[in-house]
N, C-alpha and C. Protein backbone atom coordinates (compact mmCIF):
# COMPACT_ATOMS: atom_id res chain seq x y z
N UNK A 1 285.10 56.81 170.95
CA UNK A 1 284.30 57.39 172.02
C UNK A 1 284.61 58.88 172.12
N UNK A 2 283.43 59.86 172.28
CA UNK A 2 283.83 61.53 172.32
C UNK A 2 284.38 61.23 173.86
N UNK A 3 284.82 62.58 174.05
CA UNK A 3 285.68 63.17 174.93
C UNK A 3 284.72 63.56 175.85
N UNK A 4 284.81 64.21 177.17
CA UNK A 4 284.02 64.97 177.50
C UNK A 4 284.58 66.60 177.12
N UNK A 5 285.28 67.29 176.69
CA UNK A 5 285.12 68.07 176.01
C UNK A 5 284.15 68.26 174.93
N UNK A 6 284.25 67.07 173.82
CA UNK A 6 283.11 67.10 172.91
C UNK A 6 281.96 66.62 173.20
N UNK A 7 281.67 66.25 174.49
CA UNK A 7 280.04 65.82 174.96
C UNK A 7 279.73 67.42 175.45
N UNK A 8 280.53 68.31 175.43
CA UNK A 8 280.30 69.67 176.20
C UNK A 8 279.72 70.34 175.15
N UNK A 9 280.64 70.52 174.17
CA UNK A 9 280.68 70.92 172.63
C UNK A 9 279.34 70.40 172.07
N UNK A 10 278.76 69.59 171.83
CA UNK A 10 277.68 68.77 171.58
C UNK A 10 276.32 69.72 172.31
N UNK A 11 276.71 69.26 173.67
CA UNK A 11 275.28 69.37 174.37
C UNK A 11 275.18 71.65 174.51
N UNK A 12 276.29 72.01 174.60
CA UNK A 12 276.08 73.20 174.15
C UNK A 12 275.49 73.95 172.82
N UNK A 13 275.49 72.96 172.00
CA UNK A 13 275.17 73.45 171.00
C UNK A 13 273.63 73.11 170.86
N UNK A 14 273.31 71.81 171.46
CA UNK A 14 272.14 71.32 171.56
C UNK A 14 270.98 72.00 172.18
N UNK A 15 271.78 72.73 173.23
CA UNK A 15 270.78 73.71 174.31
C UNK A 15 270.81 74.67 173.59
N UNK A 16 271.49 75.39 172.69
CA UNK A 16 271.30 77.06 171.74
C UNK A 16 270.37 76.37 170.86
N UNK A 17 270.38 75.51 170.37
CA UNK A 17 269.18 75.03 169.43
C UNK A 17 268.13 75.06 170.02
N UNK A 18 268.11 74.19 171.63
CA UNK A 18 266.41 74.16 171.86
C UNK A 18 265.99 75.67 172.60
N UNK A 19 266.88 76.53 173.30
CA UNK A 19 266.41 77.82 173.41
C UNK A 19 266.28 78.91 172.39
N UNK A 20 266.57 78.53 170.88
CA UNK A 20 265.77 79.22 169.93
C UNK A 20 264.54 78.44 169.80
N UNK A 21 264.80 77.28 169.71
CA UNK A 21 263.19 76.59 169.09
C UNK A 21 262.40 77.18 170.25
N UNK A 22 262.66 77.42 171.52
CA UNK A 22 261.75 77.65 172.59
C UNK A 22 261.47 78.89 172.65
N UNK A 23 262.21 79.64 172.42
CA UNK A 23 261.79 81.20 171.81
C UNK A 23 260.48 81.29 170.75
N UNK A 24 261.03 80.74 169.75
CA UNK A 24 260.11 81.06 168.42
C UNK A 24 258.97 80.00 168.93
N UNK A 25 258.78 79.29 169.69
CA UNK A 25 256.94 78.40 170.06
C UNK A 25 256.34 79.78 170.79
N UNK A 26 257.50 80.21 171.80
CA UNK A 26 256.98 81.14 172.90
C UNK A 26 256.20 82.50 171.93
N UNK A 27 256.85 82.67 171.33
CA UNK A 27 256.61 83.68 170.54
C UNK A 27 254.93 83.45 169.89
N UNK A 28 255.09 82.38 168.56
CA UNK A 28 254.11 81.69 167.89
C UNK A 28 252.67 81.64 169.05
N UNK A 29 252.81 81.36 170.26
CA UNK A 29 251.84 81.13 171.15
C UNK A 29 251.12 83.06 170.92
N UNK A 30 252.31 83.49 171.33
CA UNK A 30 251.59 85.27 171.88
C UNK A 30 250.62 85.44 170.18
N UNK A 31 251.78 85.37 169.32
CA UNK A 31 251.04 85.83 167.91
C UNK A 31 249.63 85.35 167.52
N UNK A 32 249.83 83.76 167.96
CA UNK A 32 248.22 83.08 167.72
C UNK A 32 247.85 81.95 168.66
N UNK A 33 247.33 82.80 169.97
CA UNK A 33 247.49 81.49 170.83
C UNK A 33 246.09 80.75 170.56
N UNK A 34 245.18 80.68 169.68
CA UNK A 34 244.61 79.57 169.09
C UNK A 34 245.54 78.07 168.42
N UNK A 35 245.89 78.95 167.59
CA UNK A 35 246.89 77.91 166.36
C UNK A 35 248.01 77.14 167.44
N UNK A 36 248.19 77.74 168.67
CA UNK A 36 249.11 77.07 169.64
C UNK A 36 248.88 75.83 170.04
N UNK A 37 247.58 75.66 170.18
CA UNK A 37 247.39 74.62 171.00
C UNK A 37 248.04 73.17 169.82
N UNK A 38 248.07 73.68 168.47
CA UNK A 38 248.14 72.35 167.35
C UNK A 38 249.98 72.36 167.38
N UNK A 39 250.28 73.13 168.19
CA UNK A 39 252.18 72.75 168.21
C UNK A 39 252.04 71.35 168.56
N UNK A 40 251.65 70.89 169.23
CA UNK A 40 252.03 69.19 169.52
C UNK A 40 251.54 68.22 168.36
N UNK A 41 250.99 69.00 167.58
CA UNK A 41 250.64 67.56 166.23
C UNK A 41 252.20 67.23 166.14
N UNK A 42 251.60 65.62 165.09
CA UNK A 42 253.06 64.74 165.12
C UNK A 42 253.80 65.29 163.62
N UNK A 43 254.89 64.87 163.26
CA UNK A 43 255.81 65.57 162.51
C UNK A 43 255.20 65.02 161.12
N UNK A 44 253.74 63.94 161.06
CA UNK A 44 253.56 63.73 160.01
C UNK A 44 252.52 64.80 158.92
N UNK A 45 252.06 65.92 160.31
CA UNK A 45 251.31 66.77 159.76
C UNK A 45 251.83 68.00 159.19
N UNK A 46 251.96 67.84 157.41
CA UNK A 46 252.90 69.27 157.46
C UNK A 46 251.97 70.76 156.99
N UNK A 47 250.96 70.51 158.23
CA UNK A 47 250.43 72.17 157.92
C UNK A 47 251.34 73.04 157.99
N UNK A 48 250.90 73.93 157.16
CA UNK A 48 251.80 75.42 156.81
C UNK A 48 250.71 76.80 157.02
N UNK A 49 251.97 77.47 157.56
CA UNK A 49 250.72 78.81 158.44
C UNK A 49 250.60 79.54 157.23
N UNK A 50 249.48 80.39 157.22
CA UNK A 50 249.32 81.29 156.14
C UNK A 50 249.70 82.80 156.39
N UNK A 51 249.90 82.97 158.27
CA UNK A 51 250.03 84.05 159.06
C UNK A 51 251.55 85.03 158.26
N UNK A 52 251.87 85.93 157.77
CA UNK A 52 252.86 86.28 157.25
C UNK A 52 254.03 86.22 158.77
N UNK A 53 253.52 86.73 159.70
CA UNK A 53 254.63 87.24 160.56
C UNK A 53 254.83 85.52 161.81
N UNK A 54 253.94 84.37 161.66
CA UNK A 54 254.61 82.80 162.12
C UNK A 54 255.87 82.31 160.49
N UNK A 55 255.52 82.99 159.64
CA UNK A 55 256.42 82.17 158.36
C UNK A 55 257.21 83.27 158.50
N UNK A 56 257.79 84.04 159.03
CA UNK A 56 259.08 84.94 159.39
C UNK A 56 259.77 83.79 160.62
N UNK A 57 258.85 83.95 161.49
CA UNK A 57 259.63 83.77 162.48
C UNK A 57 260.03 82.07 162.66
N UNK A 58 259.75 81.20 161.86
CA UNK A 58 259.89 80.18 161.50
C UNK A 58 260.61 80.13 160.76
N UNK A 59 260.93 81.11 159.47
CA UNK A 59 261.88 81.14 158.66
C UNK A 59 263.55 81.61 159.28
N UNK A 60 263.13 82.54 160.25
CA UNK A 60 264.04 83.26 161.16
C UNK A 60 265.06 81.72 161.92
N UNK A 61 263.96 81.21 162.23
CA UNK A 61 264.91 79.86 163.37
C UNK A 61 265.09 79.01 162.62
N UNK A 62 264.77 78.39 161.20
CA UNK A 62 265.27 78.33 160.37
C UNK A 62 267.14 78.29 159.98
N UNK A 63 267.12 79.49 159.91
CA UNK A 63 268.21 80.03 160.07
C UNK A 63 268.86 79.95 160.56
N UNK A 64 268.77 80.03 162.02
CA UNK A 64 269.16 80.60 163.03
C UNK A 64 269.86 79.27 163.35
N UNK A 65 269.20 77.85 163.51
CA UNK A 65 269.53 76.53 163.86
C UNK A 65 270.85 76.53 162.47
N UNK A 66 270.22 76.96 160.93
CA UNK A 66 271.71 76.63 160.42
C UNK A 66 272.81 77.31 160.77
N UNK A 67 272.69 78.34 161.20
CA UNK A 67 273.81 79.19 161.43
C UNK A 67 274.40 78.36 162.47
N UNK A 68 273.92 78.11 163.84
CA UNK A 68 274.58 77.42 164.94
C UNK A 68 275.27 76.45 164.44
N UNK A 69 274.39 75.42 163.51
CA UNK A 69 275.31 74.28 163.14
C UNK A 69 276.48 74.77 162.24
N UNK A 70 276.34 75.61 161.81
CA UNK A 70 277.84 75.79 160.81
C UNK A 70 278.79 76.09 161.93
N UNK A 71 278.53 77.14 162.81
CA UNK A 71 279.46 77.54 164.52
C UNK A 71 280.25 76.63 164.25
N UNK A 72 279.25 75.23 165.47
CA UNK A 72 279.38 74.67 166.04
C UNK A 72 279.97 72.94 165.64
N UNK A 73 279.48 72.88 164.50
CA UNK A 73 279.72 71.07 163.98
C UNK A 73 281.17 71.11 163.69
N UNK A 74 281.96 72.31 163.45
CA UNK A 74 283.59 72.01 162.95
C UNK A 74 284.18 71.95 165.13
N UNK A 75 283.49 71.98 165.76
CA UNK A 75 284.90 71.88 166.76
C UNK A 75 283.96 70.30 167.43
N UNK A 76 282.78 69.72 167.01
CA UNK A 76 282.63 68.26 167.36
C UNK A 76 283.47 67.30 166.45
N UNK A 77 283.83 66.17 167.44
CA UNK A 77 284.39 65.13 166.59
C UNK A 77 283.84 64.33 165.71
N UNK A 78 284.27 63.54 164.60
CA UNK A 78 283.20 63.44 163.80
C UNK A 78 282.16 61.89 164.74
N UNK A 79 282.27 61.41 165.73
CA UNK A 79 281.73 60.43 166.20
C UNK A 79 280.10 61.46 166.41
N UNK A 80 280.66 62.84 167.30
CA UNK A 80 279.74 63.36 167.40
C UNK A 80 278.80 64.31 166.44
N UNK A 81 279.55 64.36 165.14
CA UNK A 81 279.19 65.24 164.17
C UNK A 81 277.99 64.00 163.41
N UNK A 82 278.74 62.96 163.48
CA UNK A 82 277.87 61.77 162.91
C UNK A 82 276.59 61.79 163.69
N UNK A 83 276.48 61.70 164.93
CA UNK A 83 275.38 61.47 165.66
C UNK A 83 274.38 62.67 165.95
N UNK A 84 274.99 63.50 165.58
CA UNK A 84 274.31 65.05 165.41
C UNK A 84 273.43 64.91 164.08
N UNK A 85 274.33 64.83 163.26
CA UNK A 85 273.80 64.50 161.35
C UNK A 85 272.55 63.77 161.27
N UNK A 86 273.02 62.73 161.95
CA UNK A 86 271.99 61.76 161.68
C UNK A 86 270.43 62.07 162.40
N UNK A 87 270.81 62.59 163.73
CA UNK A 87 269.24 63.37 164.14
C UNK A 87 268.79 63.97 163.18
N UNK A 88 269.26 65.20 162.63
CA UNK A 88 268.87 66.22 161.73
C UNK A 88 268.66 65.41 160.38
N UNK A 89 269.08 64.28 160.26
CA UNK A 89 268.72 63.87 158.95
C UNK A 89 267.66 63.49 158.57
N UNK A 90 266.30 63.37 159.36
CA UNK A 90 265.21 63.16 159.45
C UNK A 90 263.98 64.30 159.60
N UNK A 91 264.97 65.64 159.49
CA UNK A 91 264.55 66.70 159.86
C UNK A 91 264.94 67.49 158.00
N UNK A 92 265.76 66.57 157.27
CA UNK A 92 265.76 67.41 155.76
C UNK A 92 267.02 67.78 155.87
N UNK A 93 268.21 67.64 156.52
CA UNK A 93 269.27 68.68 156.74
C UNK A 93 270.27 68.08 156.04
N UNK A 94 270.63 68.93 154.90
CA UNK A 94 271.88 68.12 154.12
C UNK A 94 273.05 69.00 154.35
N UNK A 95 273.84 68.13 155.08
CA UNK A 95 275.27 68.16 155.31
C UNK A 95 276.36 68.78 154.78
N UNK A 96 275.83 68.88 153.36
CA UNK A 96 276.72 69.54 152.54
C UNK A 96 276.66 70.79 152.06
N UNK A 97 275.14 70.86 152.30
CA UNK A 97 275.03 72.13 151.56
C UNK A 97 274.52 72.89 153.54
N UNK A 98 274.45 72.56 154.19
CA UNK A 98 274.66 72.96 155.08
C UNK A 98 273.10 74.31 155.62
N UNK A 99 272.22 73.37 154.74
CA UNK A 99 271.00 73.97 155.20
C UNK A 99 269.83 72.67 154.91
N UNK A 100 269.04 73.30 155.45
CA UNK A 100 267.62 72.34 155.62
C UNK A 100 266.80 72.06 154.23
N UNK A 101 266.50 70.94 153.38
CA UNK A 101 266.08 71.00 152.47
C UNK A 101 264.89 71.73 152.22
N UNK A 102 264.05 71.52 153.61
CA UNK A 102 262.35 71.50 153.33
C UNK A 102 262.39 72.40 154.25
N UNK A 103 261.23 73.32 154.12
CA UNK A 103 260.78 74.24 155.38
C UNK A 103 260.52 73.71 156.54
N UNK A 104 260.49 74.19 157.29
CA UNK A 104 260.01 74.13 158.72
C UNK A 104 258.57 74.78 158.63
N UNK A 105 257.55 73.96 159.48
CA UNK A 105 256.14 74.43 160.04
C UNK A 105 255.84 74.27 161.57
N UNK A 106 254.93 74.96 161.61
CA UNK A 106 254.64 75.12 163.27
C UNK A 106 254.90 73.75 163.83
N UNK A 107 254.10 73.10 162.91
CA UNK A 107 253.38 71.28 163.39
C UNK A 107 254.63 70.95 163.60
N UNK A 108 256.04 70.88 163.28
CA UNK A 108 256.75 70.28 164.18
C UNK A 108 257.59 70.61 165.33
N UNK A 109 257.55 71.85 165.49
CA UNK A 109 258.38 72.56 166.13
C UNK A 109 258.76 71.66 167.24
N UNK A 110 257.45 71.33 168.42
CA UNK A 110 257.19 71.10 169.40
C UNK A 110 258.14 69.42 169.63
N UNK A 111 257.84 68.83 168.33
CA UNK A 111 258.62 67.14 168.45
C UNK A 111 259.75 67.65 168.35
N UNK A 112 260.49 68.18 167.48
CA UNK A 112 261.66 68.87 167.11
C UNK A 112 261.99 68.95 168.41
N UNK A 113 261.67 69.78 169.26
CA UNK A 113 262.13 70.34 170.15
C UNK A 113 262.03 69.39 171.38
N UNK A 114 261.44 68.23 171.35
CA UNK A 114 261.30 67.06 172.17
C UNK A 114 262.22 66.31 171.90
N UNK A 115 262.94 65.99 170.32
CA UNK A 115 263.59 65.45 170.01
C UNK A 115 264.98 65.88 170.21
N UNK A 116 265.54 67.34 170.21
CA UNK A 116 266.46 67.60 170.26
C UNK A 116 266.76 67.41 172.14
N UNK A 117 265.94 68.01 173.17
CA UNK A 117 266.08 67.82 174.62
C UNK A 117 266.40 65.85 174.87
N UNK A 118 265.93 65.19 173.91
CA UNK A 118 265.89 63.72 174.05
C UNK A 118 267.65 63.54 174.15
N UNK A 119 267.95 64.12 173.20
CA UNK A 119 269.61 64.10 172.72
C UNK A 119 270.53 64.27 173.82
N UNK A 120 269.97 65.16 175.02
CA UNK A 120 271.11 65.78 176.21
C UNK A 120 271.61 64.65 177.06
């Protein structure tokens, strides 16, 4: 069973994840608030934007989510590193190499980001 230290550790890290993902939708909306309204398609739709400056900023949080997890996954225990993993493992994220296999697109941001608030 985690600690509540590592339920702290966890859910802190969980909230820097969903206030980037909530940044970069917020953002994506100003850049093309047409294409906004399709953030809620389901994670089976993998449209890809053609917009140069949504595939920055998608590529940007991208990033940004691996970087946190490298932070953050060495001070969770592995009960919680396991249960972290395994979300993201449905999301492409290999463990080892410590980045996301597959790109990220708009179309999921929004579940992503439903999915990760599900976690708190």
């Amino acid at each position: 069973m985690a600690s509540d230290t590592d339920n702290k550790y966890l859910k802190r890290c969980l909230q820097k994840i969903i206030e980037a993902v909530n940044k970069t939708i917020d953002a994506l909306v100003v850049i093309n608030p047409v294409n906004s309204e399709m953030l809620p398609l389901d994670t089976d739709n993998n449209t890809f934007s053609l917009n140069e400056q949504e595939i920055k900023l998608i590529d940007d949080l991208k990033t940004t989510i691996e970087n946190l997890l490298n932070e953050n996954l060495s001070r969770l225990s592995g009960i919680c590193q396991k249960y972290l993993l395994n979300f993201l493992h449905q999301y492409e994220y290999d463990s080892q190499e410590k980045k996301f296999k597959t790109n990220f697109n708009q179309s999921i941001l929004s579940a992503f980001q439903r999915d990760l608030q599900s976690m708190l």
